[in-house]
C-alpha atoms as a PDB file:
ATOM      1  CA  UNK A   1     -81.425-123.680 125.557  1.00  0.00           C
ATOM      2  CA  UNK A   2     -84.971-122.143 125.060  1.00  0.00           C
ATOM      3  CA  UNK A   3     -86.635-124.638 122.140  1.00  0.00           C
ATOM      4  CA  UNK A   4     -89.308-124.011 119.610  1.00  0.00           C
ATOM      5  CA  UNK A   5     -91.673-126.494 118.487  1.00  0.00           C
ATOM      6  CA  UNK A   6     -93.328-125.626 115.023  1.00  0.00           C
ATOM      7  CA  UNK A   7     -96.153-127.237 112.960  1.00  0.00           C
ATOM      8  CA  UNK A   8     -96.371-125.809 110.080  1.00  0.00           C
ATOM      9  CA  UNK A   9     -98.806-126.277 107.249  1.00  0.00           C
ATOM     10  CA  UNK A  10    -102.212-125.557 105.635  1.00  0.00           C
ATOM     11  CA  UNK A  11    -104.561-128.387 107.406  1.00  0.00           C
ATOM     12  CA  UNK A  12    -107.234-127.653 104.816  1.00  0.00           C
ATOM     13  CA  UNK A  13    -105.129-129.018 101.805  1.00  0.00           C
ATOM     14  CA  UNK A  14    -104.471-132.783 102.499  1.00  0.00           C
ATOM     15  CA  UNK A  15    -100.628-133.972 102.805  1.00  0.00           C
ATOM     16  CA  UNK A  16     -99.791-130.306 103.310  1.00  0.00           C
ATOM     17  CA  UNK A  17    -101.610-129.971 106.801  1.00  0.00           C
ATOM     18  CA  UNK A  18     -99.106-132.784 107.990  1.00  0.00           C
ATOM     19  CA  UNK A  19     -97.063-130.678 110.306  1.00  0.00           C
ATOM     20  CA  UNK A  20    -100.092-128.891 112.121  1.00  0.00           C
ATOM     21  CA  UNK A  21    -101.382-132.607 112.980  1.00  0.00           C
ATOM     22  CA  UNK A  22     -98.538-134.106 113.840  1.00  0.00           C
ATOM     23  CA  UNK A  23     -97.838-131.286 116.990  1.00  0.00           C
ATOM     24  CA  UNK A  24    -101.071-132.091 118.038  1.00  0.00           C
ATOM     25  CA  UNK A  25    -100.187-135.612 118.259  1.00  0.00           C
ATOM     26  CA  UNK A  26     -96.955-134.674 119.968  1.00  0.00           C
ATOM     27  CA  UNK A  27     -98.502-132.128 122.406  1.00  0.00           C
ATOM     28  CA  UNK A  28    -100.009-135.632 123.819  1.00  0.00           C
ATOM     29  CA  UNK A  29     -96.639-137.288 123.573  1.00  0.00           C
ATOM     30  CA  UNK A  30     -94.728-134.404 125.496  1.00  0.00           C
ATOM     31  CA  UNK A  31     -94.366-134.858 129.081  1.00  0.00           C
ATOM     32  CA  UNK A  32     -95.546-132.380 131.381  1.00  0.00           C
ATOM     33  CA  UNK A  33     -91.416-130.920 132.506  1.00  0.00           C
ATOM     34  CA  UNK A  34     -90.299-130.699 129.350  1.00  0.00           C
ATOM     35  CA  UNK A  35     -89.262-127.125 128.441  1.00  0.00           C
ATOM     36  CA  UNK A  36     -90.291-126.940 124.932  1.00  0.00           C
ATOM     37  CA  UNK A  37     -92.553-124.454 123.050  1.00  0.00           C
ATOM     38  CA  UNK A  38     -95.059-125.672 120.586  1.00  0.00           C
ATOM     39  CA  UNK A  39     -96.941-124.050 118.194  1.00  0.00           C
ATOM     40  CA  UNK A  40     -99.113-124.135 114.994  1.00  0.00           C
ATOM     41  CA  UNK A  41     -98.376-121.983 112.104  1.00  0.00           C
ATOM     42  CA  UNK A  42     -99.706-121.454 108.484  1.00  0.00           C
ATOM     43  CA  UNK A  43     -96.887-118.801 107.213  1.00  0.00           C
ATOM     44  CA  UNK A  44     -93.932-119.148 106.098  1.00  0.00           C
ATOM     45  CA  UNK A  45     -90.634-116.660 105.641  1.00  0.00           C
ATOM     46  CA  UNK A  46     -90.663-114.020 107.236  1.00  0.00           C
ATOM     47  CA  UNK A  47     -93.671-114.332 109.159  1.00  0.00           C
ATOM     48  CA  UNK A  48     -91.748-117.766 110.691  1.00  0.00           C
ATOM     49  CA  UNK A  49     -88.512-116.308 111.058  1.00  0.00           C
ATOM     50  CA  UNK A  50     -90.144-113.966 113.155  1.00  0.00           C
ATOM     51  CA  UNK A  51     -91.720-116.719 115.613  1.00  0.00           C
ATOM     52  CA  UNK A  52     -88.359-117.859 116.023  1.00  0.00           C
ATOM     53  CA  UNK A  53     -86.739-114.462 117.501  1.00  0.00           C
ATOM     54  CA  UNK A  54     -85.265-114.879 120.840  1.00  0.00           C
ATOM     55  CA  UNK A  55     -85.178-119.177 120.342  1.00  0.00           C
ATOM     56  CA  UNK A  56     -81.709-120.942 120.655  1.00  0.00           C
ATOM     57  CA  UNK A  57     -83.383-124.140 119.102  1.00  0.00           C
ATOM     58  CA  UNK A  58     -86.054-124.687 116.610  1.00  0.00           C
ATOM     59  CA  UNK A  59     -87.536-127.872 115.265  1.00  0.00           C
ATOM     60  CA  UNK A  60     -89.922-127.675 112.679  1.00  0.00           C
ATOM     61  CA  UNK A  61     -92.368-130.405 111.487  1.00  0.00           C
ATOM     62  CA  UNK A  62     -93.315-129.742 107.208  1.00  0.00           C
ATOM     63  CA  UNK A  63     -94.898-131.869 104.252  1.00  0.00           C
ATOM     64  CA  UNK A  64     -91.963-132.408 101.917  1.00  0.00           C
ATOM     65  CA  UNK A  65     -93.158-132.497  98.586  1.00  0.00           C
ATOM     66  CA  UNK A  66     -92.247-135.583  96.579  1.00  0.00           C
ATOM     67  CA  UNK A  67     -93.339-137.973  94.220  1.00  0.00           C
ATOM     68  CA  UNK A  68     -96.720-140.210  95.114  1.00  0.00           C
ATOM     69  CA  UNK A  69     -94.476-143.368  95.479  1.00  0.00           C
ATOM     70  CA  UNK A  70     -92.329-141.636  97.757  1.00  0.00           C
ATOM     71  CA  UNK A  71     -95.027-140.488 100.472  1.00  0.00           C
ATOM     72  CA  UNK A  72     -94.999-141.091 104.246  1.00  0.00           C
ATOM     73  CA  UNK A  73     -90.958-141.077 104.610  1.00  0.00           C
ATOM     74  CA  UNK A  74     -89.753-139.124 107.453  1.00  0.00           C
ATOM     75  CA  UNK A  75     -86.548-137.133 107.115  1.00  0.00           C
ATOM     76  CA  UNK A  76     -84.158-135.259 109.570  1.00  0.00           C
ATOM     77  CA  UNK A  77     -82.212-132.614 108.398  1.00  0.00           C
ATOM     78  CA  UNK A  78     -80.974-128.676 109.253  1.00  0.00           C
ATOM     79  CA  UNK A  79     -81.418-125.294 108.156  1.00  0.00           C
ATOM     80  CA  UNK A  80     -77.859-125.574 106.549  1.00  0.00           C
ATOM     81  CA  UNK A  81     -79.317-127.962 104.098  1.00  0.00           C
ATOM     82  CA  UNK A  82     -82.885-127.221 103.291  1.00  0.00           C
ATOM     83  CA  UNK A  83     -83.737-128.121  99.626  1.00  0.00           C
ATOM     84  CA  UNK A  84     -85.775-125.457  97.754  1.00  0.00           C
ATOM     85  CA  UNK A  85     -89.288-125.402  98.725  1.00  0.00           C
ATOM     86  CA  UNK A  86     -92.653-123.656  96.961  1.00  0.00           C
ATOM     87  CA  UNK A  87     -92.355-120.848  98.173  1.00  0.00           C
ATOM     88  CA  UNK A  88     -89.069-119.996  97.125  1.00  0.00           C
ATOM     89  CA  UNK A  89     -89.982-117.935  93.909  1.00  0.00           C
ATOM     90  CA  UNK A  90     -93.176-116.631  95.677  1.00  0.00           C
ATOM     91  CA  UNK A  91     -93.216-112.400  95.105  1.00  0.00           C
ATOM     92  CA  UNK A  92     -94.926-111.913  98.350  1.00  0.00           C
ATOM     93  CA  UNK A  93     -92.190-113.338 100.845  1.00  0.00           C
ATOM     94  CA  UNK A  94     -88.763-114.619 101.239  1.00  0.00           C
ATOM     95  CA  UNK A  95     -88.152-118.340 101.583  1.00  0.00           C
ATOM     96  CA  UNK A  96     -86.725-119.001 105.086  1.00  0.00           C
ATOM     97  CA  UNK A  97     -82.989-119.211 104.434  1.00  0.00           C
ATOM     98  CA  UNK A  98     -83.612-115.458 102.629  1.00  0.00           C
ATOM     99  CA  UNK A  99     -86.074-113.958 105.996  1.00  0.00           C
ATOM    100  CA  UNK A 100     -83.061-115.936 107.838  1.00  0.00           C
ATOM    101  CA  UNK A 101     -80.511-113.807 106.597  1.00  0.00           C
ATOM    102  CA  UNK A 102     -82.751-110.604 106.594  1.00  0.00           C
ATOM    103  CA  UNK A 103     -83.237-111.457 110.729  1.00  0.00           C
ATOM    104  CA  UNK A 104     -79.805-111.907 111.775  1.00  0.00           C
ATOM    105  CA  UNK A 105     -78.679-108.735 109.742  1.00  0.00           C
ATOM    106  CA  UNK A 106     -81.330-106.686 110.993  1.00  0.00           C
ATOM    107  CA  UNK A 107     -80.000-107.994 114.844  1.00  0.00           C
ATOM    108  CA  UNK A 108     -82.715-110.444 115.751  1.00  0.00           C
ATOM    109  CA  UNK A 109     -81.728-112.959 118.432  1.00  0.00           C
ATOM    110  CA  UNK A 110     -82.419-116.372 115.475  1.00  0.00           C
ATOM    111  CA  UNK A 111     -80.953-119.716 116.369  1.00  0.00           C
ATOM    112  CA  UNK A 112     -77.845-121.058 114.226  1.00  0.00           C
ATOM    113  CA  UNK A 113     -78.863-122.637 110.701  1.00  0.00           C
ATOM    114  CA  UNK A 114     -77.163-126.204 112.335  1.00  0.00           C
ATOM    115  CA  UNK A 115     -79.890-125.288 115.439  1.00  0.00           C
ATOM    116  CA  UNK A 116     -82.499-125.126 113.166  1.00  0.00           C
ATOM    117  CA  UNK A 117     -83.906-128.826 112.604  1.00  0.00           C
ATOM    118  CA  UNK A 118     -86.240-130.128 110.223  1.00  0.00           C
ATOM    119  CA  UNK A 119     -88.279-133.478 110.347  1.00  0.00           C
ATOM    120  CA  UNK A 120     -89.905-133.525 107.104  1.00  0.00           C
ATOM    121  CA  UNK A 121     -92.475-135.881 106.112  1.00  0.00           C
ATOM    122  CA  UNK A 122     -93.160-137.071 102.506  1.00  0.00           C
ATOM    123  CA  UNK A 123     -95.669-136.424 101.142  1.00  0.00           C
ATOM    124  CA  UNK A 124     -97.444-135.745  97.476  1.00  0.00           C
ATOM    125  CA  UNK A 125    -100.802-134.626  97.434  1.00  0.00           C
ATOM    126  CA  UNK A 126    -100.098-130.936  98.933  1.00  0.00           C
ATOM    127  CA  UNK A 127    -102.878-128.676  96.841  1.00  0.00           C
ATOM    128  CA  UNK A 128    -105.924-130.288  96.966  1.00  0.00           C
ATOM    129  CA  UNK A 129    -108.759-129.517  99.692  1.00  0.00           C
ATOM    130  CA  UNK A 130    -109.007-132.039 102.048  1.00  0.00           C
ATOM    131  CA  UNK A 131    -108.920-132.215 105.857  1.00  0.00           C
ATOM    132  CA  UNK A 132    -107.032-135.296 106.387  1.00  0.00           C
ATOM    133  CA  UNK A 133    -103.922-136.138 104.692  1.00  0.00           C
ATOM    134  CA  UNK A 134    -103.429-139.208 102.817  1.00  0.00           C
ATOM    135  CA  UNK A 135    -102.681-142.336 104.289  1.00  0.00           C
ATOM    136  CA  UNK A 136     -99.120-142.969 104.176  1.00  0.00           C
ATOM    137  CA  UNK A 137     -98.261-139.154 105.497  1.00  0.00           C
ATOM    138  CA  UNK A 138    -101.148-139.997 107.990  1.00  0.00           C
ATOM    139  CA  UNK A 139     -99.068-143.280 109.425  1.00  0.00           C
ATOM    140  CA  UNK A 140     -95.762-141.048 109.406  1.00  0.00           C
ATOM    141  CA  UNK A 141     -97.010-138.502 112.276  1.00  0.00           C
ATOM    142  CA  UNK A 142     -96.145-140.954 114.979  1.00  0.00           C
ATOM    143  CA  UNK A 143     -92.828-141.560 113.302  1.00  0.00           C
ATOM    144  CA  UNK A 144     -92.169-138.342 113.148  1.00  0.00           C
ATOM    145  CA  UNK A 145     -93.271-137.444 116.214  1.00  0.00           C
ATOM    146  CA  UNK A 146     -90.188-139.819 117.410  1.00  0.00           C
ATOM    147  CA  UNK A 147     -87.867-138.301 115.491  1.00  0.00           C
ATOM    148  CA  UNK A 148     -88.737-135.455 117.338  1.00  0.00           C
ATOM    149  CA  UNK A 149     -88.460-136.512 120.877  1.00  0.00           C
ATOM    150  CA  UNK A 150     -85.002-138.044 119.909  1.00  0.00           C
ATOM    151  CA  UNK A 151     -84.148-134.652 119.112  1.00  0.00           C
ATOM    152  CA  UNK A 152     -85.259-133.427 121.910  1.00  0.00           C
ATOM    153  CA  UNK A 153     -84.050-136.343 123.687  1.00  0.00           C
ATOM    154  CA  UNK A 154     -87.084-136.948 125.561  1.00  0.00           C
ATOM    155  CA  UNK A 155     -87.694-141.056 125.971  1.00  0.00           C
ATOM    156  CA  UNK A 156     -90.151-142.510 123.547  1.00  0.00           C
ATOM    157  CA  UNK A 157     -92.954-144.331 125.913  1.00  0.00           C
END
């Protein structure tokens, strides 16, 4: 099953950048063998449905927004239930169940909505500059970085 890694986020607006940082950190974690494409991304829609053509698997790593108290969680979920995000009223794109659909009827090779995983970390403070997210989405990156390799089932060392 050929598997996509993707970090996605804006690492120039604090919590938001989460997902770029944490595939760095699990680029270190990943052992040599493992069969697994990772990559960075700042788009969204259709730009990302269109990294995923010709992938069985995807796992993506995102800032979830939610309220300050509720930063730093980590949460595992798939495509088939993906809660509205910002850009899903945005004019310019589609959200990514929408570029989804748009894919698979325009014959694009896309994985299965139940083959597309999220790990979604908390977090609050998503539109403010800052090159480091806050603290509690900073301590979730190695926890979500497990959540990942369990996915992947890939031992935790």
């Amino acid at each position: 099953m050929k598997t996509l890694v993707i970090g996605l986020g804006n690492p120039i607006l604090t919590d938001d950048g989460v997902g770029i940082y944490a595939v760095r950190a699990l680029r270190e974690m990943l052992p040599p063998d493992v069969p697994v494409d990772v990559v960075e991304l700042s788009v969204g829609g259709l730009r990302l449905m269109e990294t995923m053509v010709d992938y069985d698997r995807v796992i993506l790593i995102d800032a979830l927004w939610a309220p300050a108290d509720r930063r730093g969680e980590v949460l595992v979920f798939d495509a088939r239930d993906m809660p509205e995000t910002l850009n899903t009223r945005s004019t310019h794109d589609a959200d990514l169940p929408t570029a989804l659909r748009i894919g698979r009827a325009l014959g694009a090779h896309l994985p299965e909505d139940a083959d597309i995983q999220i790990v979604a970390i908390t977090a609050y403070d998503v539109l403010d500059f800052c090159e480091q997210p806050s603290p509690p989405v900073l301590e979730a990156i190695p926890l979500a970085c497990e959540a990942v390799l369990d996915l992947l089932r890939v031992p935790v060392t």
